[in-house]
Protein backbone atom coordinates (compact mmCIF):
# COMPACT_ATOMS: atom_id res chain seq x y z
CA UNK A 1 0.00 0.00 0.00
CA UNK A 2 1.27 3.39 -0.94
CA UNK A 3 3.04 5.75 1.98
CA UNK A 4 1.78 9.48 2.05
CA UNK A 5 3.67 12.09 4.04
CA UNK A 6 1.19 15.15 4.96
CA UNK A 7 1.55 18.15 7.53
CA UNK A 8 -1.43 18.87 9.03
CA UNK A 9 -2.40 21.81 11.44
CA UNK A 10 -3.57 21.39 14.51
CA UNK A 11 -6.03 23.25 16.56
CA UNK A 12 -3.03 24.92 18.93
CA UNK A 13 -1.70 26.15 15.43
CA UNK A 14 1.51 23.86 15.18
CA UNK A 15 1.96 21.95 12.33
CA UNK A 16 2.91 18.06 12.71
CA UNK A 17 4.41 15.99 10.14
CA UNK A 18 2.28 12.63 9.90
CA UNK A 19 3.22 9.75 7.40
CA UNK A 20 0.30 6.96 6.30
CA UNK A 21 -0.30 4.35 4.15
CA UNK A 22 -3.43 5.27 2.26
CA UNK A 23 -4.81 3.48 -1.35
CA UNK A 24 -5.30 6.91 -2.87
CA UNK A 25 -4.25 10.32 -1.85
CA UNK A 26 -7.94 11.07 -1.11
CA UNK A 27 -8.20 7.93 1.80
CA UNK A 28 -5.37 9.82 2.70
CA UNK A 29 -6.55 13.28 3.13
CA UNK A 30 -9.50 12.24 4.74
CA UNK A 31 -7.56 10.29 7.53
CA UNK A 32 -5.14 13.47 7.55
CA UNK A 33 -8.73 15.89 7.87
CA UNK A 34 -9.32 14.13 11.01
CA UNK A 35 -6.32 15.38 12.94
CA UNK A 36 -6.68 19.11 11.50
CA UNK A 37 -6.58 21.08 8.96
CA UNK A 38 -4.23 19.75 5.79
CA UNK A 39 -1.38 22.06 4.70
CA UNK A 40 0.42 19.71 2.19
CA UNK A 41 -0.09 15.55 1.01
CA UNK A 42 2.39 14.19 -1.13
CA UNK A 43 3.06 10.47 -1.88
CA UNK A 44 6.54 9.25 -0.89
CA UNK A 45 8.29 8.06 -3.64
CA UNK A 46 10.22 4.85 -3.74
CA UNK A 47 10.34 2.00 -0.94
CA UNK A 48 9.97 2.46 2.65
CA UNK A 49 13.63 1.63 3.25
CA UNK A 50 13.13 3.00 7.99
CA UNK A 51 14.13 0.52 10.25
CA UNK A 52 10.42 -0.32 11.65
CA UNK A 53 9.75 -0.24 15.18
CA UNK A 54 12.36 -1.63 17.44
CA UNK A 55 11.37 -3.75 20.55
CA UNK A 56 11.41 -1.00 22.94
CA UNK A 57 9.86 1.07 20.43
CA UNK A 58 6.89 -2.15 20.44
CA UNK A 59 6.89 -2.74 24.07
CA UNK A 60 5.91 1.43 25.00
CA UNK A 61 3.19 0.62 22.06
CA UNK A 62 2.19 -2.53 23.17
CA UNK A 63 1.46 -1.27 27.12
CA UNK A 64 0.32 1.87 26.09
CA UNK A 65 -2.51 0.35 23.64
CA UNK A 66 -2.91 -2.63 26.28
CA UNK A 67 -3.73 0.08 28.83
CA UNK A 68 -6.20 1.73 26.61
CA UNK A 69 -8.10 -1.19 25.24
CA UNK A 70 -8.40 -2.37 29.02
CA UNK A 71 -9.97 0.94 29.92
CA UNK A 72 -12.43 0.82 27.28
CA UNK A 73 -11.25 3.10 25.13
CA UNK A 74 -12.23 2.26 21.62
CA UNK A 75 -9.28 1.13 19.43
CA UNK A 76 -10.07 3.73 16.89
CA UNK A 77 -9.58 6.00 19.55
CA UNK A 78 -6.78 4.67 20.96
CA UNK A 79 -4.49 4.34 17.82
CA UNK A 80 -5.71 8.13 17.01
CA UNK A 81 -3.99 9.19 20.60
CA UNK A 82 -1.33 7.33 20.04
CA UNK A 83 -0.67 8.58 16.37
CA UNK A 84 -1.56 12.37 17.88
CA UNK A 85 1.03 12.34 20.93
CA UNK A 86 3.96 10.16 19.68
CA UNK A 87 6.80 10.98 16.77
CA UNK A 88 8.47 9.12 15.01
CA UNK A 89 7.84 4.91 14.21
CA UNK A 90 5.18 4.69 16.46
CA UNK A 91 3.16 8.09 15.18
CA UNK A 92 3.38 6.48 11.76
CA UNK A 93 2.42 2.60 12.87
CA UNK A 94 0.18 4.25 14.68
CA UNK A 95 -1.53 5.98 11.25
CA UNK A 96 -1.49 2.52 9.05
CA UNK A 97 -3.15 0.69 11.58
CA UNK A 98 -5.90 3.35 11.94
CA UNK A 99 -6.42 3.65 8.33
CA UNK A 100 -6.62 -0.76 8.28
CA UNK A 101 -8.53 -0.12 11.50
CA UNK A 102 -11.13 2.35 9.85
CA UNK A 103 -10.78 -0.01 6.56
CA UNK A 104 -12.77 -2.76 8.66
CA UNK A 105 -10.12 -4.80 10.07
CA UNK A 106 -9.72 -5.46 13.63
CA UNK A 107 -6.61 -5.00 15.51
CA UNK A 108 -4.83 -8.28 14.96
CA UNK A 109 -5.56 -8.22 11.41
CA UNK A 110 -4.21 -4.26 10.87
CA UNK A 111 -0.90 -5.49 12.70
CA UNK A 112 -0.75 -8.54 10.29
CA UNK A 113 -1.15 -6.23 6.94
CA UNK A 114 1.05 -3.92 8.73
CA UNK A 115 3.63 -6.67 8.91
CA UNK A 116 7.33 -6.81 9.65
CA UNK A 117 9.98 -5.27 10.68
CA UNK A 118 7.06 -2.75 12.42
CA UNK A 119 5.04 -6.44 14.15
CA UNK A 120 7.17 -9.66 13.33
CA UNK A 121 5.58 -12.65 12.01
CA UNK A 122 5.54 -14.76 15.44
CA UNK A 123 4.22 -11.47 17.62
CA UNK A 124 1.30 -11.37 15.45
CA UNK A 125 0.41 -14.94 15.55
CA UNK A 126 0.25 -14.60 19.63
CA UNK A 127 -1.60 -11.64 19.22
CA UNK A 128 -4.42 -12.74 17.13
CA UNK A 129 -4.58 -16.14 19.03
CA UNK A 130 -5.32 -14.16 22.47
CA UNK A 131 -7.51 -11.62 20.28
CA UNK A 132 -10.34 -14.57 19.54
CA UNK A 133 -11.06 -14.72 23.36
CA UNK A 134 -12.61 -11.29 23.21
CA UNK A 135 -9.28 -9.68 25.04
CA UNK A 136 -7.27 -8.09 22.90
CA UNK A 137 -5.58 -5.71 25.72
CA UNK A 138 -4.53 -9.16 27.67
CA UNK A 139 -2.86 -10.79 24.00
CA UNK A 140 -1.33 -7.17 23.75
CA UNK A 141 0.53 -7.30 27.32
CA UNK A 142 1.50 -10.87 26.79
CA UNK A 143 2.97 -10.46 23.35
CA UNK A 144 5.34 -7.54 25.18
CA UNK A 145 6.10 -10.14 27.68
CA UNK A 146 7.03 -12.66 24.94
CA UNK A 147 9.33 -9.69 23.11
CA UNK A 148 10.62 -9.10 26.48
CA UNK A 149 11.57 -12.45 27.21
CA UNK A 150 13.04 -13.29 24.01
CA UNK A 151 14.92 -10.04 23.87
CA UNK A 152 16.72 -11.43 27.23
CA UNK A 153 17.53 -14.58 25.49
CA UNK A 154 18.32 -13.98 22.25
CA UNK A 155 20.73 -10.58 23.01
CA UNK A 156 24.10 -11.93 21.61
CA UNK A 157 22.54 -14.81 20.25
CA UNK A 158 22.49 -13.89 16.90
CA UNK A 159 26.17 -12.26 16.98
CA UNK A 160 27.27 -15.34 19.09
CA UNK A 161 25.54 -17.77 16.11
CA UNK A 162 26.99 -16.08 12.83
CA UNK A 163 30.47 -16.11 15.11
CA UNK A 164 30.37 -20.10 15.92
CA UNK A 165 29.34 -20.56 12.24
CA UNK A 166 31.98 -18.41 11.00
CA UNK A 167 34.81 -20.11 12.99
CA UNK A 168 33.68 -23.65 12.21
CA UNK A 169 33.64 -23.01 8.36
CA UNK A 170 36.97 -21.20 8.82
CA UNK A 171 38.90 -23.99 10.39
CA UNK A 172 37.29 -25.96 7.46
CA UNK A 173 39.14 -23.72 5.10
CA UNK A 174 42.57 -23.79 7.26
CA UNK A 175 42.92 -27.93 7.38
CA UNK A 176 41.76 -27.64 3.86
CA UNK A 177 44.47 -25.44 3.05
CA UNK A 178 46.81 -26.68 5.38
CA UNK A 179 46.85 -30.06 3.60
CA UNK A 180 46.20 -29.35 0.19
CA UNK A 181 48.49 -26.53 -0.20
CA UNK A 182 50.56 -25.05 2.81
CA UNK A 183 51.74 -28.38 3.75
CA UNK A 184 52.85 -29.62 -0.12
CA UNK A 185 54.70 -26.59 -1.20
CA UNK A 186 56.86 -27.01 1.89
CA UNK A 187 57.38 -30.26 1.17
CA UNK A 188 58.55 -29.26 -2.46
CA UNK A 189 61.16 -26.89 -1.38
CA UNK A 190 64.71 -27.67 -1.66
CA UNK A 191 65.28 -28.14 2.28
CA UNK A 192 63.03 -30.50 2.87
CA UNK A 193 63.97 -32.33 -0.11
CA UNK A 194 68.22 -31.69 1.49
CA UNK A 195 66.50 -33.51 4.55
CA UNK A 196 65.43 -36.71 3.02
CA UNK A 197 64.12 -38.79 4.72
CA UNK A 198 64.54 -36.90 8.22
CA UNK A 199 61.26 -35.15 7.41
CA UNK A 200 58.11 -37.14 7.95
CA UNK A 201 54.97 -35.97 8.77
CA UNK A 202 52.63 -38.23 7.53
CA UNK A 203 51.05 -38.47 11.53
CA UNK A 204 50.04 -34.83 10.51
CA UNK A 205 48.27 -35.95 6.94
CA UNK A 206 46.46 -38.38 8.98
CA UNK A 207 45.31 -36.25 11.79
CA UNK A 208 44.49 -33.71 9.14
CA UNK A 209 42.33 -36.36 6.79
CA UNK A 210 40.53 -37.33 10.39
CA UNK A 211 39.36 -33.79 11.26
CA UNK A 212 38.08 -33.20 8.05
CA UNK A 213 36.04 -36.24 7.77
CA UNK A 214 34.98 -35.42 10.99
CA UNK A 215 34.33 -31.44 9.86
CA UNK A 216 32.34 -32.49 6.84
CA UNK A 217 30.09 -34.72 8.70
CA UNK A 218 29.44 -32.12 11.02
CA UNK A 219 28.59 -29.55 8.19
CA UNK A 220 26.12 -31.98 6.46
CA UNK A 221 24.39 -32.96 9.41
CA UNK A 222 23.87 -29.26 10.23
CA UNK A 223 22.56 -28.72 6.88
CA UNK A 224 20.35 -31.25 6.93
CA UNK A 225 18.87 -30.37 10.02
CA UNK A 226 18.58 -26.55 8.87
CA UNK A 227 17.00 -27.96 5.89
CA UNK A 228 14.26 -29.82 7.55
CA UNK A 229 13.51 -26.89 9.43
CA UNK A 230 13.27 -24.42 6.48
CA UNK A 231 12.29 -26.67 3.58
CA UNK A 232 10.77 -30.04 4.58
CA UNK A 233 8.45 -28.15 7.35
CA UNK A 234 7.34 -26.23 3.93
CA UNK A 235 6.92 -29.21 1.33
CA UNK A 236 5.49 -32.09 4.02
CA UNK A 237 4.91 -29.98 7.25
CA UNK A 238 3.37 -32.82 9.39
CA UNK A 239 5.82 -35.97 7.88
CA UNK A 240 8.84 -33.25 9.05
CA UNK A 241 7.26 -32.26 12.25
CA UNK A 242 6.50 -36.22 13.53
CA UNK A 243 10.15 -36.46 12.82
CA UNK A 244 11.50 -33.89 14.34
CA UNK A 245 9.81 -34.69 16.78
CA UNK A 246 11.70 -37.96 17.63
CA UNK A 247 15.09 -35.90 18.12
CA UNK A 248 15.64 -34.59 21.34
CA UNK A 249 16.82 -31.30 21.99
CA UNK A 250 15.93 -30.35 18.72
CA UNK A 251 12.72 -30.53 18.48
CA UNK A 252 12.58 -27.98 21.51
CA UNK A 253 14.54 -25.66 19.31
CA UNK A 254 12.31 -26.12 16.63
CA UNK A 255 8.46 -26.40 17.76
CA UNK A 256 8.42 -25.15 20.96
CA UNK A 257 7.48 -21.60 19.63
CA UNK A 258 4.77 -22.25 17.87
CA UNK A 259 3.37 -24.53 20.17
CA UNK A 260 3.40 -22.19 22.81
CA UNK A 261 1.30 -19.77 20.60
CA UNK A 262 -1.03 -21.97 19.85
CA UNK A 263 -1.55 -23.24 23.58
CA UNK A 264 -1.58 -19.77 24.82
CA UNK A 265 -4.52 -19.08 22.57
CA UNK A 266 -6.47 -22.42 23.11
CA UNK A 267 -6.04 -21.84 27.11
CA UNK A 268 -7.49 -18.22 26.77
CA UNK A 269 -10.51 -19.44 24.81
CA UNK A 270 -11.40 -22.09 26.93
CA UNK A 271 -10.77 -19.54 29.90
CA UNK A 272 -13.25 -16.93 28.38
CA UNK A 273 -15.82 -19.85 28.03
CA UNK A 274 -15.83 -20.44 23.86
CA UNK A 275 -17.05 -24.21 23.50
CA UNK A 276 -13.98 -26.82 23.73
CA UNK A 277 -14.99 -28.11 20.46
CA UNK A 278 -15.02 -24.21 19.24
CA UNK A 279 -11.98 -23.60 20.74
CA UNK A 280 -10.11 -26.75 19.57
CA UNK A 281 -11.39 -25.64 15.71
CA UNK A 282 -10.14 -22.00 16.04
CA UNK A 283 -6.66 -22.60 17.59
CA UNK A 284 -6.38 -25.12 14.25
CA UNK A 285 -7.30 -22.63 12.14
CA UNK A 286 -4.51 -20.02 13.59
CA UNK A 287 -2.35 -22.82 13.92
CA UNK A 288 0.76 -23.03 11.03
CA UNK A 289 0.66 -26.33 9.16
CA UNK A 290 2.29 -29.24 11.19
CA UNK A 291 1.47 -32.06 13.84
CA UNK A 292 0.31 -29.90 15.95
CA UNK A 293 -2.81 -28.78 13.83
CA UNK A 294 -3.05 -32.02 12.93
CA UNK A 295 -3.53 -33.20 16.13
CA UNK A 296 -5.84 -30.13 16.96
CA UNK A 297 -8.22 -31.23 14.19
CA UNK A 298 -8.57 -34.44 15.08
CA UNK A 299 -9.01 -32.81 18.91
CA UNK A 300 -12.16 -31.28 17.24
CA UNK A 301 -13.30 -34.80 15.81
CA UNK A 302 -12.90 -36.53 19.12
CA UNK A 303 -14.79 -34.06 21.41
CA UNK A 304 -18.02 -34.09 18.80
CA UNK A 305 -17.93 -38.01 18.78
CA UNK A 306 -17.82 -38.02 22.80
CA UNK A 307 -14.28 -38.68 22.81
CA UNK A 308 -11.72 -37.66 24.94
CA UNK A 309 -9.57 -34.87 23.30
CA UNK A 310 -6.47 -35.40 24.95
CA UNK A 311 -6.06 -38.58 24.17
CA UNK A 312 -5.37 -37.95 20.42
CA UNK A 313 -2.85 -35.17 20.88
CA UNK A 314 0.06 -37.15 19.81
CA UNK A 315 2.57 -34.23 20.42
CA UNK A 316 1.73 -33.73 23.95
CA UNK A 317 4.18 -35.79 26.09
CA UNK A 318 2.14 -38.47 28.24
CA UNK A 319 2.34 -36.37 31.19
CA UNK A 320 1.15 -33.56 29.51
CA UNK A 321 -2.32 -35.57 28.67
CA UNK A 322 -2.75 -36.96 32.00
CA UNK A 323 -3.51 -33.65 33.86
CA UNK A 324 -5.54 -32.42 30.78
CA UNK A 325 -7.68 -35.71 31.21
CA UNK A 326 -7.62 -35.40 34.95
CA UNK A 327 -9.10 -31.62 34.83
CA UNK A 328 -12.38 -31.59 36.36
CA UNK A 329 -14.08 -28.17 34.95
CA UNK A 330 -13.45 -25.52 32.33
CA UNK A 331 -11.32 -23.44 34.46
CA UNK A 332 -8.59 -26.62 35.19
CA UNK A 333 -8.30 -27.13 31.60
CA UNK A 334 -7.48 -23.56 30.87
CA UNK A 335 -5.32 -23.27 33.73
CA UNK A 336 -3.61 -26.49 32.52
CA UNK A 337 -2.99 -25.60 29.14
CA UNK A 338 -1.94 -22.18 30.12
CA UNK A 339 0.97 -23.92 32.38
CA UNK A 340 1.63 -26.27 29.27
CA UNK A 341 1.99 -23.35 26.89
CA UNK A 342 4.66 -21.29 29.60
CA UNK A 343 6.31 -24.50 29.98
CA UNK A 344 6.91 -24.76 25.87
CA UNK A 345 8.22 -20.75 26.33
CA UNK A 346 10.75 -21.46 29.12
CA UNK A 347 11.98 -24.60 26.80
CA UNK A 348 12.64 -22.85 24.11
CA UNK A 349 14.62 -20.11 25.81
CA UNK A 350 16.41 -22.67 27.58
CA UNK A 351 17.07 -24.69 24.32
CA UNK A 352 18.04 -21.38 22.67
CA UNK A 353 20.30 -20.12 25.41
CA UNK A 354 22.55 -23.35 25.48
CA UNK A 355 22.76 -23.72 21.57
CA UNK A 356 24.85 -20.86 21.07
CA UNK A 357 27.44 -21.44 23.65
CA UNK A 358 27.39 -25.15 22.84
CA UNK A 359 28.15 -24.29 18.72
CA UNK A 360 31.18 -21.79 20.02
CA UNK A 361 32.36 -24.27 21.98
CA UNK A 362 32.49 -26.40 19.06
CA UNK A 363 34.30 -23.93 16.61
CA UNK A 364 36.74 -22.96 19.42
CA UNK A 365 37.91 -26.82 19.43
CA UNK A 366 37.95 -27.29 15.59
CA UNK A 367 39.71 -23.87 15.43
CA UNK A 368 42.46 -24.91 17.94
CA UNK A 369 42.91 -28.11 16.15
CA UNK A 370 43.14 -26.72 12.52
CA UNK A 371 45.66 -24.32 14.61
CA UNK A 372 48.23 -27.43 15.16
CA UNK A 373 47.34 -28.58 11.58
CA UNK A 374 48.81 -25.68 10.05
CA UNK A 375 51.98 -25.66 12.65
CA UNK A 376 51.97 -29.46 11.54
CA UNK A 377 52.13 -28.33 8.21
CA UNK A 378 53.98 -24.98 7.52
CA UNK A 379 56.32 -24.95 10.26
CA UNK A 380 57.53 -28.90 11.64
CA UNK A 381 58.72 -29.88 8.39
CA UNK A 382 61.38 -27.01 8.60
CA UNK A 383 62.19 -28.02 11.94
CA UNK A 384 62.30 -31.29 11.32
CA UNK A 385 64.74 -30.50 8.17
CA UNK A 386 67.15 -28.40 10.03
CA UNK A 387 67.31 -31.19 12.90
CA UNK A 388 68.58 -33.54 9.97
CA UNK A 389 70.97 -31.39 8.20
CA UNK A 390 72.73 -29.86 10.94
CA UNK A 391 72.86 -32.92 13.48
């Protein structure tokens, strides 16, 4: 949708710069006519190329609008105070989401047209899963808790990942080089051939032809497990997700996200009293493709046959079914699944917090190791050859 930029005047005669995304220049005069009188509109040419909001930038949003909505305060209202007393990302967020708003859209679906970097993909899921309970104020605050949480985990994460990655393929490249180049050329020179047979480090050619076996294992299995994730969860999401599901550790890394989403906003709908079989259906519907809908549709199957619904969630662990079976009343099961869905949240940051650290680790070993490969390489031979010729 286009961007316009306008300056509008306001009744205490200052003019305020406002940017919008409008369909025509008239949608966007008339939002503009709403916040005074119009001085100048003028489409912005080319992309949109501003950073979006930032997570502090989303969490003053988030509480501010959670506040608001929890007051009563229409949300029409409330995104026109918040585009009328902010600058900056959150003025202009503020404006699309007002014009989607004003379009017909609710809240959760303005966010999700508004899109990333402004509301990233997995923000807006949790939002519009806590949104079909009827309390959109409540999904607000927990989606800042989410970003907060994740903030705490993932700052460094990303640096720490590209680092490990980065060292790992780059003590690849030094035993590569080591043996297929460094260590040959000294070989060829005319000491080491003066040396004979006083040179010999064919213990290092071994050790080096070990290491790399061992490297390029490593790198496949990696890619094939980044793979999965990206592609096969894509082509043949439920095939990938039943086996993912049969690695440990990884499957934490992988699903644990999503699944607390979807639990969060299954354990509100059952909390604000929507019909389990209701609830079961909507949460599917939200849900992304994988076991987890699958087992949420067939959830909706068993409770209209008479069926226990627990009983055919094959992702749950066994525990996990047990106290949904043993709840007694609606309130149990939403307090249940509510304590199933934080429990997903704290595994994932847990999973994520170790992963880094444990890949460093990793590349700090392989890096020492391609270390003594090049010594073995570049620099014993010569000492090896002067040893001979001079004793």
């Amino acid at each position: 949708m286009p961007v316009f930029e306008g300056r509008v005047k306001l009744k205490n005669n200052s003019v305020k710069r406002v940017e919008l995304q409008a369909r025509t220049a008239e949608e966007a005069r008339h939002h503009l006519g709403k916040m005074g009188r119009i001085v100048t509109v003028k489409k912005k040419v080319g992309m949109d190329l501003g950073r979006g909001l930032t997570v502090a930038d989303r969490q003053i949003f988030f509480s501010r609008l959670a506040a608001m909505l929890s007051s009563r305060v229409g949300t029409s209202a409330a995104l026109a105070l918040l585009r009328d007393t902010f600058k900056g990302r959150i003025q202009e967020v503020s404006a699309r989401l007002l014009a989607q708003v004003e379009a017909g859209k609710d809240l959760s679906d303005a966010m999700e047209a508004v899109g990333a970097p402004d509301f990233p993909e997995a923000t807006v899921a949790l939002i519009k899963a806590g949104a079909r309970s009827g309390e959109t104020w409540r999904a607000l605050r927990d989606a800042a808790e989410f970003e907060r949480e994740l903030v705490k985990v993932k700052k460094g994460a990303a640096k720490g990942l590209a680092t490990g990655i980065f060292s790992f393929v780059f003590a690849g490249v030094i035993t590569v080089v080591s043996t297929l180049y460094v260590g040959p050329k000294i070989m060829g020179s005319d000491l080491i051939k003066a040396a004979g047979d006083s040179v010999n480090i064919d213990f290092i050619n071994t050790t080096a032809f070990v290491v790399g076996c061992i490297m390029a294992v490593l790198m496949v299995i990696g890619l094939f497990f980044f793979l999965l994730a990206a592609v096969g969860r894509q082509i043949s999401p439920v095939h990938a997700d039943r086996f993912i599901l049969k690695i440990p550790y990884y499957k934490d890394l992988i699903l644990a996200k999503n699944n607390f989403i979807v639990l969060y906003g299954l354990s509100l709908l059952v909390k604000s009293g929507v019909r389990t079989e209701e609830a079961l259906r909507l949460s599917a519907v939200g849900a992304p493709k994988g076991a987890l809908r699958t087992d949420l549709m067939n959830a909706t199957t068993a409770v209209k046959t008479g069926r226990s619904w627990p009983q055919v969630m094959t992702t749950f662990h066994p525990t996990d079914k047990a106290s949904l079976m043993s709840a007694s009343d609606r309130e149990q099961v939403a307090g249940t699944l509510g304590t199933l869905a934080n429990q997903y949240r704290e595994l994932y940051a847990q999973r994520l917090a170790s992963f880094v650290p444990m890949l460093n680790l990793i590349a700090a070993l392989f890096m020492c190791i391609a270390g003594g490969i090049l010594f073995g390489q570049a620099i014993l031979p010569m000492l090896m050859a002067s040893g001979g010729v001079f004793g």
